[in-house]
C-alpha atoms as a PDB file:
ATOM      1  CA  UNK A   1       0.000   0.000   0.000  1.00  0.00           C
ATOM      2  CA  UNK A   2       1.124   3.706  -0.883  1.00  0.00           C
ATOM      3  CA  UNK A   3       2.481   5.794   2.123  1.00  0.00           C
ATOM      4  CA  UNK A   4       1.631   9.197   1.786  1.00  0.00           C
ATOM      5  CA  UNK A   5       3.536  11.714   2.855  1.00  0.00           C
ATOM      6  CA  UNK A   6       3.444  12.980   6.481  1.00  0.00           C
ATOM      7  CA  UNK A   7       2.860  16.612   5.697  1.00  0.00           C
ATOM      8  CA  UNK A   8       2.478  18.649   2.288  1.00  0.00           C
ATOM      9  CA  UNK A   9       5.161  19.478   0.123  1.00  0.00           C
ATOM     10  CA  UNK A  10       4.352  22.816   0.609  1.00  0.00           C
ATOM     11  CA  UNK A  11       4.975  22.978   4.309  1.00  0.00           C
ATOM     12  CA  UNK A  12       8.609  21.374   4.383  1.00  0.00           C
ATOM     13  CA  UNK A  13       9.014  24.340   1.285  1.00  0.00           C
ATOM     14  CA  UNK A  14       7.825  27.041   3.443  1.00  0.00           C
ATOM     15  CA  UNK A  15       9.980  25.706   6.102  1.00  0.00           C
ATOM     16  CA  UNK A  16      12.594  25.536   3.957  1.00  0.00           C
ATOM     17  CA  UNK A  17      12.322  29.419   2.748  1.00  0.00           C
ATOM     18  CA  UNK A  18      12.005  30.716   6.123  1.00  0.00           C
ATOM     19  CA  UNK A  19      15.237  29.335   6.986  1.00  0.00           C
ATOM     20  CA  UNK A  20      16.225  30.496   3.677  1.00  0.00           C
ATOM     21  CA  UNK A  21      14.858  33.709   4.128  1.00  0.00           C
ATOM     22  CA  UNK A  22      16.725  34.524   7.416  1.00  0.00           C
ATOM     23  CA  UNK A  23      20.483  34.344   5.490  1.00  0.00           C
ATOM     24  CA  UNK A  24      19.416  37.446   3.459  1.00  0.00           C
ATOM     25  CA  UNK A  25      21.840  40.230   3.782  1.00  0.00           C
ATOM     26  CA  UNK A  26      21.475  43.137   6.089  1.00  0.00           C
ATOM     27  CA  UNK A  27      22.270  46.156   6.035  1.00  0.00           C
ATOM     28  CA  UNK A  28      26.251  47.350   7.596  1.00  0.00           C
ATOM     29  CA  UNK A  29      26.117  47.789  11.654  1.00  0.00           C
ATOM     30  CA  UNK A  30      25.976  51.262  11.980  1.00  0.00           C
ATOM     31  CA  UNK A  31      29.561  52.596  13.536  1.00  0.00           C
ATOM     32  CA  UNK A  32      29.816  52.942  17.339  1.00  0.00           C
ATOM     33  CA  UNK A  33      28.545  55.988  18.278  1.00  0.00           C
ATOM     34  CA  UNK A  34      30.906  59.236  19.618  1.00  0.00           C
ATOM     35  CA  UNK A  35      31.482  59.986  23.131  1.00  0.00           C
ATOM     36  CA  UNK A  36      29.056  63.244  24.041  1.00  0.00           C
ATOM     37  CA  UNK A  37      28.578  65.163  27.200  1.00  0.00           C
ATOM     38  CA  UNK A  38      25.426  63.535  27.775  1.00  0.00           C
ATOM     39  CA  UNK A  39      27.488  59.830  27.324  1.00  0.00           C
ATOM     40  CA  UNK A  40      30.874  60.162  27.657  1.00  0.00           C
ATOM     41  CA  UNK A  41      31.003  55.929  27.731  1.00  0.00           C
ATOM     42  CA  UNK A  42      29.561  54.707  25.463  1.00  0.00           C
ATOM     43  CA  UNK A  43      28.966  51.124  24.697  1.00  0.00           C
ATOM     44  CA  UNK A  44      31.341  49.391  22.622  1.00  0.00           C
ATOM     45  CA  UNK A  45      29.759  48.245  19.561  1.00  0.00           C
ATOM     46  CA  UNK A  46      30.249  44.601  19.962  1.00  0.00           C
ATOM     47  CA  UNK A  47      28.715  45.254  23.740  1.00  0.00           C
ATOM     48  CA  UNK A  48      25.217  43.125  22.743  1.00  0.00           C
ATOM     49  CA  UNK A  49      24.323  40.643  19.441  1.00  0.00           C
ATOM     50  CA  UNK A  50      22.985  42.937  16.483  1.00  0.00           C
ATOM     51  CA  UNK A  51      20.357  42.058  13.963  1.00  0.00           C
ATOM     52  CA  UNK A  52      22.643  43.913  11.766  1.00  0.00           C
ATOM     53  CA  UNK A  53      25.028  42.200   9.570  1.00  0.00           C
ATOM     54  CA  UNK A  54      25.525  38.373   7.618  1.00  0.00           C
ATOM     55  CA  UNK A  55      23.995  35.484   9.168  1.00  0.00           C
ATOM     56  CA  UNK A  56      25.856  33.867  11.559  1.00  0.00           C
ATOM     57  CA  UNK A  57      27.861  30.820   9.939  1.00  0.00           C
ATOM     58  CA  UNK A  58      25.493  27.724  11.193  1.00  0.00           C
ATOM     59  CA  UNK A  59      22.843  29.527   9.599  1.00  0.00           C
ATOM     60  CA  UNK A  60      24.179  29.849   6.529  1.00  0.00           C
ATOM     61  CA  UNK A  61      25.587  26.167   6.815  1.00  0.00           C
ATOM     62  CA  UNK A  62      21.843  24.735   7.614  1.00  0.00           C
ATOM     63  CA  UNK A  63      20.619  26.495   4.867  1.00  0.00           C
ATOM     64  CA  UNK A  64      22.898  24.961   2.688  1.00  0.00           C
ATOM     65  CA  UNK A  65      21.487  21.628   3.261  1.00  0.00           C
ATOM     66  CA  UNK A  66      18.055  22.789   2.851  1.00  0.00           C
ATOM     67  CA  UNK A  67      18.875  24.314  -0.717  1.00  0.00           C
ATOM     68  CA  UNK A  68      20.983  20.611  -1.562  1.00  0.00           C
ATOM     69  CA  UNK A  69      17.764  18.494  -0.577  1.00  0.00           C
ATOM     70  CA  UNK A  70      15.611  20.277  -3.022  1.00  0.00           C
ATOM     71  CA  UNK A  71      18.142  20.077  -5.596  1.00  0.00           C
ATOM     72  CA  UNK A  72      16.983  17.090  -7.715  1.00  0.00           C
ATOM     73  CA  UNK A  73      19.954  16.448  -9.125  1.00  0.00           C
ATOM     74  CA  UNK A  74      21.828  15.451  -5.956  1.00  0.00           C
ATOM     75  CA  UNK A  75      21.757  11.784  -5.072  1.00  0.00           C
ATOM     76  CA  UNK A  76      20.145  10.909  -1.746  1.00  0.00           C
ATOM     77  CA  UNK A  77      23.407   9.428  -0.249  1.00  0.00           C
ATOM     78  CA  UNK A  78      25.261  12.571  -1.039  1.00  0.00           C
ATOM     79  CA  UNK A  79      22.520  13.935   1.364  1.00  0.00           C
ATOM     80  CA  UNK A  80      22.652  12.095   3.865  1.00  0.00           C
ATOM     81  CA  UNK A  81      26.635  12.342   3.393  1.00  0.00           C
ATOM     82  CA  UNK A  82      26.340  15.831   4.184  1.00  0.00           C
ATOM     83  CA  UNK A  83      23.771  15.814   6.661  1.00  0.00           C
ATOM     84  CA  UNK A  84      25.879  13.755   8.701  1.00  0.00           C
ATOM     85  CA  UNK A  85      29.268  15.678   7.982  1.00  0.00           C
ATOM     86  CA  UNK A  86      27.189  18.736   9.177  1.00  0.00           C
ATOM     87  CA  UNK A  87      26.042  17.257  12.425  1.00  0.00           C
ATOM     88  CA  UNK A  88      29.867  16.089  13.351  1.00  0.00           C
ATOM     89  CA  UNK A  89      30.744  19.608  12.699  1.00  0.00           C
ATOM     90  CA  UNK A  90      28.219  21.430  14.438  1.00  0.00           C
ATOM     91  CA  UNK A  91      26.403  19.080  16.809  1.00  0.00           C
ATOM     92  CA  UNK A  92      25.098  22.297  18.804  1.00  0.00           C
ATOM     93  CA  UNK A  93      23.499  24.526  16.044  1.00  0.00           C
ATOM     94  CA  UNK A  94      20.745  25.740  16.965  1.00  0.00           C
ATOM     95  CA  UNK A  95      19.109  24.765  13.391  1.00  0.00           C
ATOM     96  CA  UNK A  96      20.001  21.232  12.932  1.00  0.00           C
ATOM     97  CA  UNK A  97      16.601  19.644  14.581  1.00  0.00           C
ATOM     98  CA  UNK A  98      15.140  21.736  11.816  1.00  0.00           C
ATOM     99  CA  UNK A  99      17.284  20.208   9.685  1.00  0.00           C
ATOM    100  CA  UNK A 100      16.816  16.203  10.706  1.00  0.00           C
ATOM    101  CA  UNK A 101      13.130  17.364  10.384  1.00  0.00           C
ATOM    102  CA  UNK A 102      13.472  18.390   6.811  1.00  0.00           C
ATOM    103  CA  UNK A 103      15.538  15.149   6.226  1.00  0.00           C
ATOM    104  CA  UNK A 104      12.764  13.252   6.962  1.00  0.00           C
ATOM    105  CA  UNK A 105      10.598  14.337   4.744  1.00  0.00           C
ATOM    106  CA  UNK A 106      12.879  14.361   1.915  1.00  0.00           C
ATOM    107  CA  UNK A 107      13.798  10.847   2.429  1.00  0.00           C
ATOM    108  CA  UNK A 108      10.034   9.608   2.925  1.00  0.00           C
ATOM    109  CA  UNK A 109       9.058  11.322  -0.680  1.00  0.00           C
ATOM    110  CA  UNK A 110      12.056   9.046  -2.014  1.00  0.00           C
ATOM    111  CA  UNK A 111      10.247   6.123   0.106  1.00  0.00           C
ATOM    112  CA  UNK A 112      13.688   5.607   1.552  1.00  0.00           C
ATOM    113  CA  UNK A 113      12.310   4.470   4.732  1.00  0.00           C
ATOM    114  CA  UNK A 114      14.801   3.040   6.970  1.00  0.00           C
ATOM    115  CA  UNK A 115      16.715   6.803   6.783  1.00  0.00           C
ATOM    116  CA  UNK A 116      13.497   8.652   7.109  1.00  0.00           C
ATOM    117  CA  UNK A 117      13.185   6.662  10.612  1.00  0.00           C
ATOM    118  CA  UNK A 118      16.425   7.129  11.368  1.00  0.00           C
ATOM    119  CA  UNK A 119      16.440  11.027  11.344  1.00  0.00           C
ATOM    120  CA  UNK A 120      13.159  11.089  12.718  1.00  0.00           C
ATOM    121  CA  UNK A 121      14.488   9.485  15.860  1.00  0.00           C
ATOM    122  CA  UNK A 122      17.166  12.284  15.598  1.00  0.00           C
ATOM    123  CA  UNK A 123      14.935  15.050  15.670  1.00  0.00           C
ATOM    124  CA  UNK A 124      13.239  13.259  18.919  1.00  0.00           C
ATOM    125  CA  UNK A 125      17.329  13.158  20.516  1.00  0.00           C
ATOM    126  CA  UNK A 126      16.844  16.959  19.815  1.00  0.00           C
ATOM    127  CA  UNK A 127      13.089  17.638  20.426  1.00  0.00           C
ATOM    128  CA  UNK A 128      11.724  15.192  22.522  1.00  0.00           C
ATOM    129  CA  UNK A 129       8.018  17.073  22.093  1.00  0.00           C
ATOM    130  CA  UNK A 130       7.907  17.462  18.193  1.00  0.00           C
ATOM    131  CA  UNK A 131       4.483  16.226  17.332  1.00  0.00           C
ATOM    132  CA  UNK A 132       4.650  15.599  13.658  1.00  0.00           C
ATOM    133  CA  UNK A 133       7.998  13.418  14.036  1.00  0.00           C
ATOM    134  CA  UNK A 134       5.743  11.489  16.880  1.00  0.00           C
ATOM    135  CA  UNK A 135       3.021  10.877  14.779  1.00  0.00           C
ATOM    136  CA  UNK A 136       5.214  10.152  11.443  1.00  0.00           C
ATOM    137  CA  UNK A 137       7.199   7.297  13.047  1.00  0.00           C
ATOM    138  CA  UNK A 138       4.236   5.901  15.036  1.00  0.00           C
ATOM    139  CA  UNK A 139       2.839   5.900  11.174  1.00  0.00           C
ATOM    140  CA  UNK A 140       6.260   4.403   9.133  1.00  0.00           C
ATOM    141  CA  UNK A 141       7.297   2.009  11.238  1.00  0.00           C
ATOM    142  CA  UNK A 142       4.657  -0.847  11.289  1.00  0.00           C
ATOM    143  CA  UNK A 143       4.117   0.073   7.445  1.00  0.00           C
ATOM    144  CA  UNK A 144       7.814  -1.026   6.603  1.00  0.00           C
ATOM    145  CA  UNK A 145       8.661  -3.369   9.420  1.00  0.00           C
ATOM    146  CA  UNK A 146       9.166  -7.135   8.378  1.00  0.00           C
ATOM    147  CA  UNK A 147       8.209 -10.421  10.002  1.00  0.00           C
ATOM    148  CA  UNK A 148      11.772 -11.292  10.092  1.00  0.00           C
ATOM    149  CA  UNK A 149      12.996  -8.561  10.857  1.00  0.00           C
ATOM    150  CA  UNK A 150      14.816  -9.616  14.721  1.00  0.00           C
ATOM    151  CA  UNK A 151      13.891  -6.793  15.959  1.00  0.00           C
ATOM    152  CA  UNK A 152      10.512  -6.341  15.156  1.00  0.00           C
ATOM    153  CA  UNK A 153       9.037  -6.664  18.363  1.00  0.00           C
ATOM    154  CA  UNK A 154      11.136  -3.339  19.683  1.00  0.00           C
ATOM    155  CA  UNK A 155      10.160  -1.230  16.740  1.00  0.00           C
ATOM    156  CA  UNK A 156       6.550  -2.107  17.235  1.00  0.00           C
ATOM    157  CA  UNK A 157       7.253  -0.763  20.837  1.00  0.00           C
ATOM    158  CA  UNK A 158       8.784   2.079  19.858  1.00  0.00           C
ATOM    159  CA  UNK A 159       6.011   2.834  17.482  1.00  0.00           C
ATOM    160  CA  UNK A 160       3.170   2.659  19.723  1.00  0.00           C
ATOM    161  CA  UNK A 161       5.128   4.917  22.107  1.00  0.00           C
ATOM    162  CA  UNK A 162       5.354   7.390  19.894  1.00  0.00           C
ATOM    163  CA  UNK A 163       1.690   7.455  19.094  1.00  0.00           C
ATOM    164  CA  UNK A 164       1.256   7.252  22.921  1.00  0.00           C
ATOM    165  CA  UNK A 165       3.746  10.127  23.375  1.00  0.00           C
ATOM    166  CA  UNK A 166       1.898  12.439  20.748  1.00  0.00           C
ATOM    167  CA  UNK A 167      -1.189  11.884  22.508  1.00  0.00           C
ATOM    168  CA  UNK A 168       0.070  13.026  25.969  1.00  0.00           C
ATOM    169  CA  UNK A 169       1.481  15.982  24.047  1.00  0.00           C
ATOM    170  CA  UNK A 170      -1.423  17.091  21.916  1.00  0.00           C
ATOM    171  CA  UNK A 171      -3.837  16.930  25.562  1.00  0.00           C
ATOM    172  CA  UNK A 172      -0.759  20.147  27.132  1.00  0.00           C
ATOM    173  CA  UNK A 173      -2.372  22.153  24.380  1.00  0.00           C
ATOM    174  CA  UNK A 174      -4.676  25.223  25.209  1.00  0.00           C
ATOM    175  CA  UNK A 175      -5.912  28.239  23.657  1.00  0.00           C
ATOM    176  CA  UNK A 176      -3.537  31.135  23.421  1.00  0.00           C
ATOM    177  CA  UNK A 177      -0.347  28.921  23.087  1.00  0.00           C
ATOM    178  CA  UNK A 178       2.089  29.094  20.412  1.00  0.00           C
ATOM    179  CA  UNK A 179       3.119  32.167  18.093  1.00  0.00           C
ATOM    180  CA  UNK A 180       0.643  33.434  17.050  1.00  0.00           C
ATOM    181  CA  UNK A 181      -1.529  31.969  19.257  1.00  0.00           C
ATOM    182  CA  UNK A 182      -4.201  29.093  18.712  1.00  0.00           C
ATOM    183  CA  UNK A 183      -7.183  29.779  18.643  1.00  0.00           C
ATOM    184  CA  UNK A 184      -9.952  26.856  20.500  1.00  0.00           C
ATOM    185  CA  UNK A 185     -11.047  25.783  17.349  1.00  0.00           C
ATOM    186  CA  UNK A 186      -6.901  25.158  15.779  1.00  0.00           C
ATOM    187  CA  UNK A 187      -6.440  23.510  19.272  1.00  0.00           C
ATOM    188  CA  UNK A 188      -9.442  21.262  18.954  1.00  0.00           C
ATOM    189  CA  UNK A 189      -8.536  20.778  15.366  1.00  0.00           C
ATOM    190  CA  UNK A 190      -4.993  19.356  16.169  1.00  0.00           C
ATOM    191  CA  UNK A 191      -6.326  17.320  19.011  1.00  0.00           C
ATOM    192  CA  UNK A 192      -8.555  15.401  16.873  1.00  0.00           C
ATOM    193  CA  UNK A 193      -6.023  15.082  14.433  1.00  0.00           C
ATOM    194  CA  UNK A 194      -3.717  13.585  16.732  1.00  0.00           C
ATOM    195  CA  UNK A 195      -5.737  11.103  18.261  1.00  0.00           C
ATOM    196  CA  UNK A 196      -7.061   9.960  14.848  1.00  0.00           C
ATOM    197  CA  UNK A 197      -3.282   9.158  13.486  1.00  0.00           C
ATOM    198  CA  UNK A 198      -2.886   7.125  17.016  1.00  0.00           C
ATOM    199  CA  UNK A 199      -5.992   5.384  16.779  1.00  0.00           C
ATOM    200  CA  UNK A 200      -4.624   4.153  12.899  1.00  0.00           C
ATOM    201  CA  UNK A 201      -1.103   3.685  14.292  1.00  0.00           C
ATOM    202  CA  UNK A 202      -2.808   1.215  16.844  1.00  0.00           C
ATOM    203  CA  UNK A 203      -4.880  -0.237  14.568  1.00  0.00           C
ATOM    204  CA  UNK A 204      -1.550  -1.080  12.074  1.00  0.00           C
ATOM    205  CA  UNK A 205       0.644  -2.165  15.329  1.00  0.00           C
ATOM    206  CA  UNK A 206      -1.930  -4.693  15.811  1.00  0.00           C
ATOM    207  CA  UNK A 207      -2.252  -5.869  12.282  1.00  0.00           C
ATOM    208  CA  UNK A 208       1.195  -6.576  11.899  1.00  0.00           C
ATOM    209  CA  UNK A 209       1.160  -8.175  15.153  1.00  0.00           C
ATOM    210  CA  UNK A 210      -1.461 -10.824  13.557  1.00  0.00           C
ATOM    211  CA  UNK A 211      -4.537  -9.639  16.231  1.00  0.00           C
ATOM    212  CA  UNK A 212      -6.688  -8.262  13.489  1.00  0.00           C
ATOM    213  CA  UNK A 213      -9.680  -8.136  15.928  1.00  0.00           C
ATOM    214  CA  UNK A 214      -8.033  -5.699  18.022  1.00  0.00           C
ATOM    215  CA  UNK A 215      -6.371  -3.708  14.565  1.00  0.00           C
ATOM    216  CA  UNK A 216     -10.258  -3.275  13.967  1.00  0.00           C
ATOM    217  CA  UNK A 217     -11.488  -1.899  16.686  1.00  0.00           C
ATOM    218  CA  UNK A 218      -8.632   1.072  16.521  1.00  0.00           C
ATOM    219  CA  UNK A 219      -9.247   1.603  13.015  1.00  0.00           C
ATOM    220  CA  UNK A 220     -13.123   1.929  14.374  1.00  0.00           C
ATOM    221  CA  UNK A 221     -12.008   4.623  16.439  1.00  0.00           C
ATOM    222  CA  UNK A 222     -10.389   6.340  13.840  1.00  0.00           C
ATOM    223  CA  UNK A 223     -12.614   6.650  10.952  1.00  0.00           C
ATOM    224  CA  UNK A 224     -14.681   8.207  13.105  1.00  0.00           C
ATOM    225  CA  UNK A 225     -12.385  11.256  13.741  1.00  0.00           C
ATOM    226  CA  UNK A 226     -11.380  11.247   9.806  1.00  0.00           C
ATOM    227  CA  UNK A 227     -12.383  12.561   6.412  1.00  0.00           C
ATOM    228  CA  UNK A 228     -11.583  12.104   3.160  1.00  0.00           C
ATOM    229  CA  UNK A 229      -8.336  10.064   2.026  1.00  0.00           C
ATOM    230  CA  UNK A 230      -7.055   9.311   5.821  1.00  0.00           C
ATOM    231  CA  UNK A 231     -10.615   7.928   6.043  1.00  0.00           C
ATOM    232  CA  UNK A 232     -10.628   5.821   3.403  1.00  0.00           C
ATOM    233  CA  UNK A 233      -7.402   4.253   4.177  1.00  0.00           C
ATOM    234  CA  UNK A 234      -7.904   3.200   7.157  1.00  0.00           C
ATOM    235  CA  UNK A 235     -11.528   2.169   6.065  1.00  0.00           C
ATOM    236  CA  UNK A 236      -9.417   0.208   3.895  1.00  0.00           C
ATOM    237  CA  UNK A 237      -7.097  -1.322   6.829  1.00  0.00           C
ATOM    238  CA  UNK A 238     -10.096  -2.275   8.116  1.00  0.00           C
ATOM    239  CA  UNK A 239     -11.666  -3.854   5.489  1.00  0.00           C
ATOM    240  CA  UNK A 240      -8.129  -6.319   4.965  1.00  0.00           C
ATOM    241  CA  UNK A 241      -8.565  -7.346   8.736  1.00  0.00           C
ATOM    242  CA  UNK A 242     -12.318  -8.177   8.312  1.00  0.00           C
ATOM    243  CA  UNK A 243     -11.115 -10.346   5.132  1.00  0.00           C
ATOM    244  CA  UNK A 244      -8.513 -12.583   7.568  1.00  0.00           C
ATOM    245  CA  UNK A 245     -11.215 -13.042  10.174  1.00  0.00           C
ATOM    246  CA  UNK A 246     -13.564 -13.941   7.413  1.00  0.00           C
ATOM    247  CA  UNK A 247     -16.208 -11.266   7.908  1.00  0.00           C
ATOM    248  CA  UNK A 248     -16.607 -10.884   4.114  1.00  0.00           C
ATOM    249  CA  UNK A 249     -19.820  -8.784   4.650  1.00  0.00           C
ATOM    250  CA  UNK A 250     -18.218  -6.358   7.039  1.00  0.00           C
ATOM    251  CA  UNK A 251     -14.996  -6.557   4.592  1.00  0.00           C
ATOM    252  CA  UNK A 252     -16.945  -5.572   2.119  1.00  0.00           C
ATOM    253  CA  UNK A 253     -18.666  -2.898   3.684  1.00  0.00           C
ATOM    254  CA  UNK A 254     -15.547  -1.388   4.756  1.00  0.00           C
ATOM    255  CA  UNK A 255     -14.103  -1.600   1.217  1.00  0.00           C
ATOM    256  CA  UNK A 256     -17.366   0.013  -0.354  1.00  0.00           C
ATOM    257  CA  UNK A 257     -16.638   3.241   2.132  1.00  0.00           C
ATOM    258  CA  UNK A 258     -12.891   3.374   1.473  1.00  0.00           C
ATOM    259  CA  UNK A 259     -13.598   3.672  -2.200  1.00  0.00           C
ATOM    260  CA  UNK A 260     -16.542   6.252  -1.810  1.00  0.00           C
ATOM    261  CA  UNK A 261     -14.407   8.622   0.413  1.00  0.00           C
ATOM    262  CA  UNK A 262     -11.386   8.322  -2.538  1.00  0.00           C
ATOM    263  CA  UNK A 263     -12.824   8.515  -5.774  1.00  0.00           C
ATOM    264  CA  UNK A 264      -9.867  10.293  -7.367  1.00  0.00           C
ATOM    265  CA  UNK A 265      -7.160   8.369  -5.769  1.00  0.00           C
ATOM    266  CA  UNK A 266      -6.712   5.857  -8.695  1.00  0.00           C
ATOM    267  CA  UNK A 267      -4.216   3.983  -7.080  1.00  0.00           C
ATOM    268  CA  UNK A 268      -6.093   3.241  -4.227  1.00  0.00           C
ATOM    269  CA  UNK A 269      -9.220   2.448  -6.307  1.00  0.00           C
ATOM    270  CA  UNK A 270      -6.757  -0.110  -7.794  1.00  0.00           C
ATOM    271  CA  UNK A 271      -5.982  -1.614  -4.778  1.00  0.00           C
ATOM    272  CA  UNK A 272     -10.004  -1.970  -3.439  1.00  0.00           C
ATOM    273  CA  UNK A 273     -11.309  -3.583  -6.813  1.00  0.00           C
ATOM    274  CA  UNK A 274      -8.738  -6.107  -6.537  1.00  0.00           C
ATOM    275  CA  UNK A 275      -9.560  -6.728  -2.776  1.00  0.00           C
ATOM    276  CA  UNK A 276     -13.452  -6.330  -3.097  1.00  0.00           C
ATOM    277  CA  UNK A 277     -12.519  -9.354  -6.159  1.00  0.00           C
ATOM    278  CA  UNK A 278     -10.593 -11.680  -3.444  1.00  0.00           C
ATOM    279  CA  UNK A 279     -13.833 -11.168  -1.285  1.00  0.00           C
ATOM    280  CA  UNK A 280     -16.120 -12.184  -3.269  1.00  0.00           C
ATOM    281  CA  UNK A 281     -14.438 -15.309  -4.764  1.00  0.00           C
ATOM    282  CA  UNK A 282     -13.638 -16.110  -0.743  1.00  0.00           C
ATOM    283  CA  UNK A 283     -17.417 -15.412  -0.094  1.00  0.00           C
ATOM    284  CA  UNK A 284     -18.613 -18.216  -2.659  1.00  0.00           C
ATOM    285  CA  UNK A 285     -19.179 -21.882  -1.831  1.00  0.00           C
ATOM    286  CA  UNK A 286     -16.833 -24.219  -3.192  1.00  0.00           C
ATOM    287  CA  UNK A 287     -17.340 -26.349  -6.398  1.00  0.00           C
ATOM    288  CA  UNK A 288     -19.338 -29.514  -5.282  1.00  0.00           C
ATOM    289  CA  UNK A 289     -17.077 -32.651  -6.144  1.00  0.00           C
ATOM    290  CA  UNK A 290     -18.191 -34.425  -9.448  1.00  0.00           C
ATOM    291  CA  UNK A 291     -20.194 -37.580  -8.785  1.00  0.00           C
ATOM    292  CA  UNK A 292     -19.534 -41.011 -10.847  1.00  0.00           C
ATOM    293  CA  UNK A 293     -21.407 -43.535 -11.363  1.00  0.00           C
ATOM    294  CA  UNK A 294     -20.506 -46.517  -9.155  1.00  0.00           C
ATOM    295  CA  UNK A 295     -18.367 -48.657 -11.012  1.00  0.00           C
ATOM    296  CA  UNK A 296     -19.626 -52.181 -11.541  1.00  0.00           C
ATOM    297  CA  UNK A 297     -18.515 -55.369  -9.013  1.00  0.00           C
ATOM    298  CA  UNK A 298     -15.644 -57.031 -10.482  1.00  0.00           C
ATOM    299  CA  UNK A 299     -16.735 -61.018 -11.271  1.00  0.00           C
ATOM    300  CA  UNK A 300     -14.463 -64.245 -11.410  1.00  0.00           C
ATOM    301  CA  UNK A 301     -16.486 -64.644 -14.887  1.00  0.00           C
ATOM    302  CA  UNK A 302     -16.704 -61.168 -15.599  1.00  0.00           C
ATOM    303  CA  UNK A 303     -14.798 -61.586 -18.869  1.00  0.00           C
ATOM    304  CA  UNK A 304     -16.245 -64.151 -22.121  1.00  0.00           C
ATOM    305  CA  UNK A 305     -14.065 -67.070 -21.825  1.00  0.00           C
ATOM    306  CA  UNK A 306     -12.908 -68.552 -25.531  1.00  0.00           C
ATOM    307  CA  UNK A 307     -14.704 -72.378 -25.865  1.00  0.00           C
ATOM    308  CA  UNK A 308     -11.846 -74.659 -26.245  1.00  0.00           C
END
C-alpha cells in the first residue's frame, strides 16, 4: 500500500524558505557611536548581538542543506553524506533539529524508509516534544517493518510509544499557546487530528502483530475522527482485517466506504477492486465434487471365456 507523505510538500518548502529567508543580507552595523557630554562611555559596539550584519555561519551552513535536498539532481546518499558531515561539525546549532526534520521528509518522498526513521528518531534526541515526528514514526514504522525482521518486536514498541507520546502531548495544548496563538477551534482541530493518526497507528501495530480483531477496533475509532483520504485508508485497513477473520460482509462494507471517500485516488481504487474481487471469490461456496457412477462389481467370470 502507498504511504503518503506525512505533511504537504508545501509545508517542508515554506519551512525551507524561512530558513532560507533569514540568510538574506542586512544592512552594515551602523559605527559605534561618539562619546558626548550627555554619554561620555559609550557602549562598545560589539557590547550586545545585532540584527545587523551576515547570518551567523550555522545559519548559513543549515541552509545549505536545505537548498541541496531540493536540488533534484543530488543523489540521496550525497545527502545524507552531508547531513551527517554537518552534524559532526556542528552538533550544537541551533538549526540542525530543523534540519533532521526536513531530512525526513525528503527521504520519505524518495520512500527511503529506513533513513526517514532514522532522522526522525534524531529530531526526537533533539526535540523530545515534536508532534509531527511522533506521529510520522508511530505511522512508518509498522508500514515497513518485516516479520523477520529480529527486531521487530522493539520497533513495534517504539512505534506505539510514539503514538502514545503524541497523545500526551497534543492533551498540554490550550488556547492562546504558540506564536501566534491558537485559537480553540486550531487547538481542537490538532487534538482530533492527533488522536485519529494514534488510533490508525494502533490499529496497524496490531495488524502486523497478527490480532486483526483488536487492529479493527482502533481503526473503528479512527474513521470516526477522519475525512476524506485518511478515512478511506484506514476504512481500507479495516476492510483487509475483516477479510482474515472472514467477515466478508463487514470486509466488504468497509471496502465500499474506502472507495466512496477516494474517488480520485486511482491507485487506491486499484488496490479496493482487486480486494473487493478476493472477497467475493472467498465469499462463494466451493465447487461440489463431481459424482460417478458406481463402477460395476468385479466377477471371477466377468470376462467371455474362448470355448476350447
Amino acid at each position: 500500500m502507498r504511504i503518503q507523505p506525512a505533511l504537504p510538500t508545501l509545508l517542508v518548502l515554506v519551512f525551507a524558505a524561512g530558513l532560507a529567508a533569514q540568510t538574506a543580507a542586512a544592512p552594515a552595523a551602523p559605527a559605534p557611536a561618539a562619546p558626548t557630554a550627555a554619554n561620555p562611555n559609550p557602549a562598545p559596539a560589539n557590547a550586545r548581538p545585532s540584527l545587523a550584519g551576515p547570518p551567523p555561519p550555522q545559519l548559513v551552513a543549515a541552509r545549505n542543506l536545505v537548498m541541496e535536498m531540493q536540488n533534484a539532481k543530488l543523489e540521496p546518499t550525497r545527502i545524507s553524506q552531508d547531513i551527517d558531515a554537518f552534524a559532526a561539525q556542528h552538533p550544537h546549532n541551533p538549526y540542525l533539529g530543523g534540519v533532521y526534520f526536513l531530512a525526513m521528509q525528503y527521504f520519505r518522498q524518495r520512500s527511503l524508509f529506513a533513513q526517514e526513521i532514522g532522522y526522525g528518531e534524531r529530531v526526537l534526541q533533539r526535540e523530545p516534544h515534536q508532534l509531527v515526528a511522533l506521529m510520522q514514526l508511530a505511522t512508518v514504522i509498522p508500514m515497513v517493518v518485516r516479520p523477520s525482521d529480529l527486531n521487530r518486536d522493539q520497533m513495534l514498541n517504539n512505534a506505539a510509544s510514539y503514538a502514545r507520546r503524541a497523545m500526551a502531548e497534543v492533551a498540554k495544548l490550550k488556547p492562546g499557546m504558540g506564536k501566534p496563538p491558537m485559537t480553540a477551534a486550531q487547538v481542537a482541530g490538532w487534538q482530533k487530528l492527533i488522536h485519529a493518526t494514534a488510533e490508525s497507528a494502533f490499529g496497524r501495530i496490531d495488524s502486523v502483530r497478527g490480532q486483526s480483531a483488536k487492529a479493527i477496533g482502533y481503526f473503528q475509532q479512527a474513521v470516526a475522527l477522519e475525512t476524506g483520504i485518511s478515512a478511506a485508508n484506514d476504512y481500507f485497513r479495516m476492510g483487509l482485517e475483516q477479510a482474515k477473520l472472514h467477515q466478508y460482509s463487514e470486509a466488504l462494507a468497509s471496502l465500499h466506504k474506502a472507495a466512496a471517500l477516494a474517488p480520485q485516488d486511482a491507485g487506491l481504487q486499484t488496490q479496493l477492486r482487486a480486494e473487493m474481487g478476493a472477497v467475493r471469490r472467498s465469499m462463494q461456496p466451493p465447487p461440489a465434487a463431481p459424482t460417478q457412477p458406481p463402477a460395476a462389481p468385479a466377477t471371477a467370470h466377468s470376462a467371455p471365456t474362448t470355448p476350447h
